[in-house]
C-alpha atoms as a PDB file:
ATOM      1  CA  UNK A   1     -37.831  80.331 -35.274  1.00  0.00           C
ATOM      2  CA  UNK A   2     -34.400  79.465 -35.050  1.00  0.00           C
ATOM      3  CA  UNK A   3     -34.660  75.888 -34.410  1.00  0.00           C
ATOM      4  CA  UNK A   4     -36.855  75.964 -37.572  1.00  0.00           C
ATOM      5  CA  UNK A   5     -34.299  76.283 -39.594  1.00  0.00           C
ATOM      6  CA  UNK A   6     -32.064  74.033 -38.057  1.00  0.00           C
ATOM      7  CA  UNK A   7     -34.164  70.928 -38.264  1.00  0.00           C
ATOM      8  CA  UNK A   8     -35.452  72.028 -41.921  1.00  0.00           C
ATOM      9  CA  UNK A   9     -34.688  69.052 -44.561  1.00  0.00           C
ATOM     10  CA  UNK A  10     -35.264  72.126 -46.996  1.00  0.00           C
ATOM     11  CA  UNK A  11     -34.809  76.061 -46.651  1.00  0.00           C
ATOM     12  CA  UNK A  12     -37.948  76.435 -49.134  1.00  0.00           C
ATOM     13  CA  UNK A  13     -39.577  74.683 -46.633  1.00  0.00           C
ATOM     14  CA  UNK A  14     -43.313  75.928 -45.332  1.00  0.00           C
ATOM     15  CA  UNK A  15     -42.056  76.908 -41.983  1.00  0.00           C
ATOM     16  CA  UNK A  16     -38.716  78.131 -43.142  1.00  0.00           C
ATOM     17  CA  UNK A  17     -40.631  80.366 -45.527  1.00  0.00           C
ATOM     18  CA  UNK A  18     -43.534  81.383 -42.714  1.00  0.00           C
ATOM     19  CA  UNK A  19     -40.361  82.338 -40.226  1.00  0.00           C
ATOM     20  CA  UNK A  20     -38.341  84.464 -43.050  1.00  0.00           C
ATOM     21  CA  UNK A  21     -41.867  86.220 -43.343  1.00  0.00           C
ATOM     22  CA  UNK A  22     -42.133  86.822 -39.510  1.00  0.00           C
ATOM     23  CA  UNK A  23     -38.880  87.943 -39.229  1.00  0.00           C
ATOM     24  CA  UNK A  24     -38.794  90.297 -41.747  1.00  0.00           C
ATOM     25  CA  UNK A  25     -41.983  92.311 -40.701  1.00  0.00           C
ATOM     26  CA  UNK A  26     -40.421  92.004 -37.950  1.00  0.00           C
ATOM     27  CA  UNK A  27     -37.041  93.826 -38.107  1.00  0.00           C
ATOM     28  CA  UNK A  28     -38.801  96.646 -40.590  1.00  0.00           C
ATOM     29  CA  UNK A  29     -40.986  97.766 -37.042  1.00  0.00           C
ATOM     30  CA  UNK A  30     -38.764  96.781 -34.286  1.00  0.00           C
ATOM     31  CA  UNK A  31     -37.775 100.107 -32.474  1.00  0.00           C
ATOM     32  CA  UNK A  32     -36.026  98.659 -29.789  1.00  0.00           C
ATOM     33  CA  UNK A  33     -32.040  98.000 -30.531  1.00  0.00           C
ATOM     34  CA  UNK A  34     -31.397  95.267 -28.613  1.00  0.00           C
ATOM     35  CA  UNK A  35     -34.121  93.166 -30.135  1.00  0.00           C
ATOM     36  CA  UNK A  36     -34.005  94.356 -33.581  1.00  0.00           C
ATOM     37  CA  UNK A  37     -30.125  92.966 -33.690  1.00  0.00           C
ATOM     38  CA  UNK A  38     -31.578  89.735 -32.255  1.00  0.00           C
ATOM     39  CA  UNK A  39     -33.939  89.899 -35.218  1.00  0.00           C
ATOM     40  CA  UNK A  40     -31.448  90.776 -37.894  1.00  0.00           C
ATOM     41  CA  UNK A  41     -29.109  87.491 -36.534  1.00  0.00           C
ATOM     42  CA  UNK A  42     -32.375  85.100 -36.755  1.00  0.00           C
ATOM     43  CA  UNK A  43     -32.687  86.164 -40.133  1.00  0.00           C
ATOM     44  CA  UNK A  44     -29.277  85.657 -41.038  1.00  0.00           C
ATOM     45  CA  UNK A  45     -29.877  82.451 -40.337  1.00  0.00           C
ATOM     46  CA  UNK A  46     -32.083  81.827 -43.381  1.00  0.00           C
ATOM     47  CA  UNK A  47     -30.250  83.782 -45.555  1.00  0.00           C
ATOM     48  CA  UNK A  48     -31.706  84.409 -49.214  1.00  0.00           C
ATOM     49  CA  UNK A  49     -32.617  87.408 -51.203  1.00  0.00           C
ATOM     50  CA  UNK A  50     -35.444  88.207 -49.053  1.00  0.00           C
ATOM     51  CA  UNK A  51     -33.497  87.679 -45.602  1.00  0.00           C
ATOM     52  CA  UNK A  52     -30.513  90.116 -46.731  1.00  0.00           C
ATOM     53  CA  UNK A  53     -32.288  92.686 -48.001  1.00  0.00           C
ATOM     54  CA  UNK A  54     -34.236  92.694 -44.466  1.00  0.00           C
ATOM     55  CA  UNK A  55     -30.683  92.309 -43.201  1.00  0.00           C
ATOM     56  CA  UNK A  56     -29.504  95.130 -45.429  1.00  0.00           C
ATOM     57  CA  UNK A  57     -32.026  97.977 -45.009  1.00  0.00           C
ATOM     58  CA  UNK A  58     -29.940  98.171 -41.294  1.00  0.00           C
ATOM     59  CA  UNK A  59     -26.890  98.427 -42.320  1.00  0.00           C
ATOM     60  CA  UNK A  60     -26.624 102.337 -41.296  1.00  0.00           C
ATOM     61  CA  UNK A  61     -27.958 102.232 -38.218  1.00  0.00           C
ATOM     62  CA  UNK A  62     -27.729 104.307 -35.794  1.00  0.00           C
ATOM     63  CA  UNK A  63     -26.849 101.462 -33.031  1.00  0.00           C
ATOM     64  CA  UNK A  64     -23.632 100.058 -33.210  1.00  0.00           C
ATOM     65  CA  UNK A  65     -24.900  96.642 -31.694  1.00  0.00           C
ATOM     66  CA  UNK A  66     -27.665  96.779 -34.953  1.00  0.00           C
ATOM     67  CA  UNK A  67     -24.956  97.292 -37.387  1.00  0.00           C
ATOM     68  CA  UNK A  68     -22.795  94.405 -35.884  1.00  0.00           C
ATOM     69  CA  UNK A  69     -25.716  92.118 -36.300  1.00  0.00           C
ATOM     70  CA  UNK A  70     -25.441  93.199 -39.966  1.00  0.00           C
ATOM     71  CA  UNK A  71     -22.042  92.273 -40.578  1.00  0.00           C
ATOM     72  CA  UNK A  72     -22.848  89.017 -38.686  1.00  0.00           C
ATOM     73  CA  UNK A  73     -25.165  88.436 -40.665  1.00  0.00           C
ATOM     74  CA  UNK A  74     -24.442  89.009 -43.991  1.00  0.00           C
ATOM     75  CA  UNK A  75     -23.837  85.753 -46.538  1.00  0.00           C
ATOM     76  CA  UNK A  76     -24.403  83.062 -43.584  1.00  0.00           C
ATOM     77  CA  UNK A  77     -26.147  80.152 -44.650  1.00  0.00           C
ATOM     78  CA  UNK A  78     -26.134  80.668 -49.315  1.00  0.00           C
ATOM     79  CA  UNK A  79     -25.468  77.769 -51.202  1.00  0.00           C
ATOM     80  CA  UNK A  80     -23.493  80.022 -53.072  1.00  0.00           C
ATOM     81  CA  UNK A  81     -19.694  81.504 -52.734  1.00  0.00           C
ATOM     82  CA  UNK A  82     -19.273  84.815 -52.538  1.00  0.00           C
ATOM     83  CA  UNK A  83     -21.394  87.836 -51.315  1.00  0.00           C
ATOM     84  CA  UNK A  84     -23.753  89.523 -53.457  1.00  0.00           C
ATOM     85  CA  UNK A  85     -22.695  93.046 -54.578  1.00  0.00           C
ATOM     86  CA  UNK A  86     -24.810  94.731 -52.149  1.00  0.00           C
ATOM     87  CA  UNK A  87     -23.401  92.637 -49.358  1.00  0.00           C
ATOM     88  CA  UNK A  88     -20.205  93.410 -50.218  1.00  0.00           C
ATOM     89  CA  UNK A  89     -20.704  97.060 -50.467  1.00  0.00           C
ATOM     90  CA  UNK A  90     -22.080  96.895 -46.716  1.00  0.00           C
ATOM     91  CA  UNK A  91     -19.365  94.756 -45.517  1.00  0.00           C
ATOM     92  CA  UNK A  92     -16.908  97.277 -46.822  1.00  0.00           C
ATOM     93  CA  UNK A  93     -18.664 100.386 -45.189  1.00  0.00           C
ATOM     94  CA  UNK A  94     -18.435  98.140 -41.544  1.00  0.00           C
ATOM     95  CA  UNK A  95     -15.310  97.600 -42.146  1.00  0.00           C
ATOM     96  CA  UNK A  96     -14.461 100.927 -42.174  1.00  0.00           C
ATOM     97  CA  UNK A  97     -16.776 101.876 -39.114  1.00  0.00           C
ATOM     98  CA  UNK A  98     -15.464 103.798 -36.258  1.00  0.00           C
ATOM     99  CA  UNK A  99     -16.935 101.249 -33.593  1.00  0.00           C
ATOM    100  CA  UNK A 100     -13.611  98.827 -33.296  1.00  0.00           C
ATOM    101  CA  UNK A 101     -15.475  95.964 -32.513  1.00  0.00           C
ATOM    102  CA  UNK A 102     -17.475  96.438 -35.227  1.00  0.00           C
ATOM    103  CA  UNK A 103     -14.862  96.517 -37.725  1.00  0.00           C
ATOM    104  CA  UNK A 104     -13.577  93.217 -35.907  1.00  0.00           C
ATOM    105  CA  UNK A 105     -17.060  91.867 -36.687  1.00  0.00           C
ATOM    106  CA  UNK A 106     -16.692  92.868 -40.169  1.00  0.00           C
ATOM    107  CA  UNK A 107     -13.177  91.492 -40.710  1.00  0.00           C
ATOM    108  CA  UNK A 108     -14.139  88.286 -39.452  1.00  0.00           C
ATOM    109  CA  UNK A 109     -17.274  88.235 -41.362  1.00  0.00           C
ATOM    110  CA  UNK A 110     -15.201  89.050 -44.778  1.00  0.00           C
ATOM    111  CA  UNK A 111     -12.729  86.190 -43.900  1.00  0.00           C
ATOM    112  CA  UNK A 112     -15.454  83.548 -43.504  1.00  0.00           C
ATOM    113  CA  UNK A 113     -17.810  84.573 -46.464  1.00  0.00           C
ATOM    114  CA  UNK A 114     -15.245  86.600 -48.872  1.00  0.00           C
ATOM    115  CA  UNK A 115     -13.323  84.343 -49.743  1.00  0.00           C
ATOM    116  CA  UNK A 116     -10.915  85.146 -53.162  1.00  0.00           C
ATOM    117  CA  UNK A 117     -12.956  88.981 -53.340  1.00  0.00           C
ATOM    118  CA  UNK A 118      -9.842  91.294 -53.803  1.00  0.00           C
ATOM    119  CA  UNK A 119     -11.811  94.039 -52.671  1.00  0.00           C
ATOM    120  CA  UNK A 120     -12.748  92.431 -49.232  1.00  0.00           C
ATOM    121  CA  UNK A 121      -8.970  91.434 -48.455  1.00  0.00           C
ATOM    122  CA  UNK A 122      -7.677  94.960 -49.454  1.00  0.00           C
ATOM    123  CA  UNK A 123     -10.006  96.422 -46.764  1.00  0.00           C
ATOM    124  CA  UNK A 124      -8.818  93.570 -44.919  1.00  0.00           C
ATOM    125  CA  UNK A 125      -5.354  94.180 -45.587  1.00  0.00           C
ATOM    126  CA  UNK A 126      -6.021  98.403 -44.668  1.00  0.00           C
ATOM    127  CA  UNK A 127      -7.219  97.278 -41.081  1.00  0.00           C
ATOM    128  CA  UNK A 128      -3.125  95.984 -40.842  1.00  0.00           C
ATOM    129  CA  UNK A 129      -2.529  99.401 -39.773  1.00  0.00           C
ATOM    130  CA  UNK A 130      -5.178 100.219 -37.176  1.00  0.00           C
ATOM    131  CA  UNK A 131      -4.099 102.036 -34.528  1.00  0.00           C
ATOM    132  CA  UNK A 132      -5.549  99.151 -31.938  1.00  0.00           C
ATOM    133  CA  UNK A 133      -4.205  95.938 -31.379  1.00  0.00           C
ATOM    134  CA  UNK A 134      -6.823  93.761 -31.498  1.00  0.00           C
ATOM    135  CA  UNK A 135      -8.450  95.307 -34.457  1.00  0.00           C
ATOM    136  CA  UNK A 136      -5.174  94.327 -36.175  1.00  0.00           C
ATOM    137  CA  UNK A 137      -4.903  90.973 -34.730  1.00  0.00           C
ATOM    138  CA  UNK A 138      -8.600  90.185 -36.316  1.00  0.00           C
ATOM    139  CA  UNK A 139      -7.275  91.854 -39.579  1.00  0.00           C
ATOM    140  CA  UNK A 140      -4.543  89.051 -39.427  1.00  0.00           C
ATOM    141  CA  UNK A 141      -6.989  86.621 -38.709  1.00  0.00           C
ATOM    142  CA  UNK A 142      -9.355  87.424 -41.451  1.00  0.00           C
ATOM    143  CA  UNK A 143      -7.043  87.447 -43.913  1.00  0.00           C
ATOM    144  CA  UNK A 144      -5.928  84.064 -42.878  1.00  0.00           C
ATOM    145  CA  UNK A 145      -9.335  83.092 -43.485  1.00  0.00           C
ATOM    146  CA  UNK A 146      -9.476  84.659 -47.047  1.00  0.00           C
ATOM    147  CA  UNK A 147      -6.527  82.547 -48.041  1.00  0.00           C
ATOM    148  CA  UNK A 148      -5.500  85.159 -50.546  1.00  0.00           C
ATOM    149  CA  UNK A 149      -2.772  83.838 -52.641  1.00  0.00           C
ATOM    150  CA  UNK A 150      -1.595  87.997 -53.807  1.00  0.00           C
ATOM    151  CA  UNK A 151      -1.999  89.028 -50.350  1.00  0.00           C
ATOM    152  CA  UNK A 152       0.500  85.992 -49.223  1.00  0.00           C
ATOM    153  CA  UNK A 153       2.752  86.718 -52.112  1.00  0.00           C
ATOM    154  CA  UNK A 154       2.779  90.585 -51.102  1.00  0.00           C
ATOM    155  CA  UNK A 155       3.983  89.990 -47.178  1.00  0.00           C
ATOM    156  CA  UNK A 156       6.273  87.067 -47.587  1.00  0.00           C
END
């Protein structure tokens, strides 16, 4: 399903459609973890209304590995700048997950898709002062990413 999209001319496409459709069913049933967040990264492949609220409806999972599917995930693929509110809101509650690597997943995820949302490069910003390393390193990164012209002004 995968390679569907990648050779698709057009994202409305049959097959691109048919796939979304499959994948979706899909991740609402899947009980299994590790498959479900295979699921949930397929999808964010086609990413569209349909595909993110799929995406979405896991976003409080009980699996770490599920939610960091979510945050990698979330705004891949839109035509479109920015994340939808209900993206953002999501990306914001990852962010502030107690799984480190999740919140690594979310900060780069922010940096990538967030770019010029205050609200995603103050929770960016918070993540500065993590008590691990590497969760502050990717807090760097991400905001490097964002290319946030206040948060620049505020460090320099």
């Amino acid at each position: 399903m995968r390679l569907i999209e990648l050779f698709a001319e057009d994202r409305e496409e049959k097959f691109c459609a048919l796939a979304v459709d499959a994948l979706t069913n899909w991740s609402a049933s899947e009980t299994n973890k590790g498959v479900l967040a295979t699921v949930l990264l397929g999808l964010g492949s086609y990413a569209g209304p349909r595909a993110e609220a799929a995406i979405l409806a896991h976003a409080d999972h009980h699996d770490a590995d599920v939610r960091r599917a979510v945050a990698a995930s979330l705004g891949t693929s839109r035509d479109t700048p920015g994340l939808p509110a209900e993206a953002q809101e999501a990306l914001l509650t990852l962010m502030g997950d107690p799984d480190p690597d999740l919140r690594i997943d979310a900060c780069w995820r922010a940096g990538e898709e967030g770019q010029g949302d205050s609200a995603l490069s103050d929770a960016t910003a918070a993540l500065l002062g993590h008590p691990e390393r590497r969760v502050q390193l990717d807090a760097v990164y991400g905001l490097a990413l964002h290319d946030d012209e206040a948060w620049k002004r505020q460090t320099v």
